[in-house]
Protein backbone atom coordinates (compact mmCIF):
# COMPACT_ATOMS: atom_id res chain seq x y z
CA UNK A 1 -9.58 6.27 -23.89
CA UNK A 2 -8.28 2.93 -22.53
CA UNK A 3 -9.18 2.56 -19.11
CA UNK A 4 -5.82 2.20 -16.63
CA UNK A 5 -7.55 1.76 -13.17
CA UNK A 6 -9.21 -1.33 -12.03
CA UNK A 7 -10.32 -3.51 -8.96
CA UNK A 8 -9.90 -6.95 -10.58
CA UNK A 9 -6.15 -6.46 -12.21
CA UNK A 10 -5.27 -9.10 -14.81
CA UNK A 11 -1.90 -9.33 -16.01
CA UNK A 12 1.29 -7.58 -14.79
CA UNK A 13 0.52 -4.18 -16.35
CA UNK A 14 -2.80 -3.98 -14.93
CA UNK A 15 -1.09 -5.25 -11.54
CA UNK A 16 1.35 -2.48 -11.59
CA UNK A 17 -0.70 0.13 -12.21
CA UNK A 18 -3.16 -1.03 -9.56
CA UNK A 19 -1.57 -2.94 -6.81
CA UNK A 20 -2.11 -0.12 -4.31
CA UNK A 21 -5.64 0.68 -3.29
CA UNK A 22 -7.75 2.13 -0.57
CA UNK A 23 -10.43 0.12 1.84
CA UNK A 24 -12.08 1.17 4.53
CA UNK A 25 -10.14 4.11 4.68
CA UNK A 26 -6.63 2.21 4.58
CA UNK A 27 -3.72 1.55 1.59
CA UNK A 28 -4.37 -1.61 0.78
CA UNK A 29 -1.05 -4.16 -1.03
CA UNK A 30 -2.97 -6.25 -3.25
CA UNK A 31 -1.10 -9.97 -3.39
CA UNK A 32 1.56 -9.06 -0.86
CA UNK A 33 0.11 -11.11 2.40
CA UNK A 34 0.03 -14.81 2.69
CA UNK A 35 -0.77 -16.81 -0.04
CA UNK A 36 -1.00 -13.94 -2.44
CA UNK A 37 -3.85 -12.02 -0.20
CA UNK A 38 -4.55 -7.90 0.16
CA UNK A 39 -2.85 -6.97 2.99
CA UNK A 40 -3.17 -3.65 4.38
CA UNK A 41 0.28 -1.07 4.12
CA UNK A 42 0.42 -0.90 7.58
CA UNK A 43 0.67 -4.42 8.55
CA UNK A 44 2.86 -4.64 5.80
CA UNK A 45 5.53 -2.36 6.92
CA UNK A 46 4.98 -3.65 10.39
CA UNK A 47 6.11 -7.38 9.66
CA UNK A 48 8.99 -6.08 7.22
CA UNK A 49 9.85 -3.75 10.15
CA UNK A 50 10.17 -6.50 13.17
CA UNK A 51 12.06 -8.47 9.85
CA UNK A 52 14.74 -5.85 9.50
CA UNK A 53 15.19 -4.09 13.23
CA UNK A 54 13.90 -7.20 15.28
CA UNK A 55 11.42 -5.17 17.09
CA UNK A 56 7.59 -5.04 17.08
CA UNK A 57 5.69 -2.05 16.01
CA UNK A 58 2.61 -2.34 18.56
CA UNK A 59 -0.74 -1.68 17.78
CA UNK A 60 -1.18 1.88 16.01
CA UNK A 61 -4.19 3.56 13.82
CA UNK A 62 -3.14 3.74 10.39
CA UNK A 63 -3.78 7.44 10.74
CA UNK A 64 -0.89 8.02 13.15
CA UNK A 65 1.31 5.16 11.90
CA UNK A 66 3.25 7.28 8.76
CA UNK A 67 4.79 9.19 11.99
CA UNK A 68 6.81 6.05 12.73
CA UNK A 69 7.73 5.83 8.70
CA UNK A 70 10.32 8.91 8.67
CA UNK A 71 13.42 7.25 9.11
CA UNK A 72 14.43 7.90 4.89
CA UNK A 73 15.57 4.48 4.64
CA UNK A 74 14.44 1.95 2.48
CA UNK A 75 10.82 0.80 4.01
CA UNK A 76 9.64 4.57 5.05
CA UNK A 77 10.39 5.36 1.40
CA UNK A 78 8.31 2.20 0.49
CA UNK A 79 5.31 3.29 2.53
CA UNK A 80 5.39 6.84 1.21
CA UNK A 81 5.29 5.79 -2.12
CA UNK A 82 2.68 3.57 -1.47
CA UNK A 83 0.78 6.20 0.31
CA UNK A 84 1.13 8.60 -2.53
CA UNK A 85 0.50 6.15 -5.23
CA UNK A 86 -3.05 4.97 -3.74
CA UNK A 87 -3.94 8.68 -4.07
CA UNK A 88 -2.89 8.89 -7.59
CA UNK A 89 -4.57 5.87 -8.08
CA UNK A 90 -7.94 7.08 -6.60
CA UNK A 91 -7.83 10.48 -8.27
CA UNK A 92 -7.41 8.78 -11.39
CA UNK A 93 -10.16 6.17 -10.76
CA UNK A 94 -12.38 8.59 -9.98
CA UNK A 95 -12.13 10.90 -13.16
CA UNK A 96 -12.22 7.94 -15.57
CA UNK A 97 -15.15 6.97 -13.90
């Protein structure tokens, strides 16, 4: 069996299939902060948030922060996905381990 999951991706297929993870009990965006860094979901949505709606999002726990993503547009779909992914992704991790 080829393994999918990964923690050091190299290459745009093993980028894809592992740009979402979890740390310190958080989703994780691996490349999407500044200068290509991990930046967590939350702040994420946050600064494309206060992009699109020119408001901030003050300081919230990632735990309650998904009730602020149920608008069904475009972001809040975003973050779901990325929410549900990182699951997949951990399940998976954790039986090919």
């Amino acid at each position: 069996m080829i393994r999918i999951t990964t923690n050091e991706p190299e290459g745009m297929s093993e980028n894809m299939r592992n740009m979402v993870f979890a740390k310190d009990n958080e989703v994780y965006l691996r490349g999407f902060g500044d200068n290509d860094k991990d930046i967590s979901l939350v702040d994420y949505c946050k600064a494309r948030y206060e992009k699109l709606y020119g408001c901030k999002i003050g300081n919230i726990s990632a735990e309650d922060f998904g009730e602020y993503m149920d608008d069904g547009d475009l972001l809040s779909n975003f973050y779901w996905a990325c929410v549900g992914f990182c699951d997949v992704r951990h399940a998976l991790m954790a039986y090919e381990n």
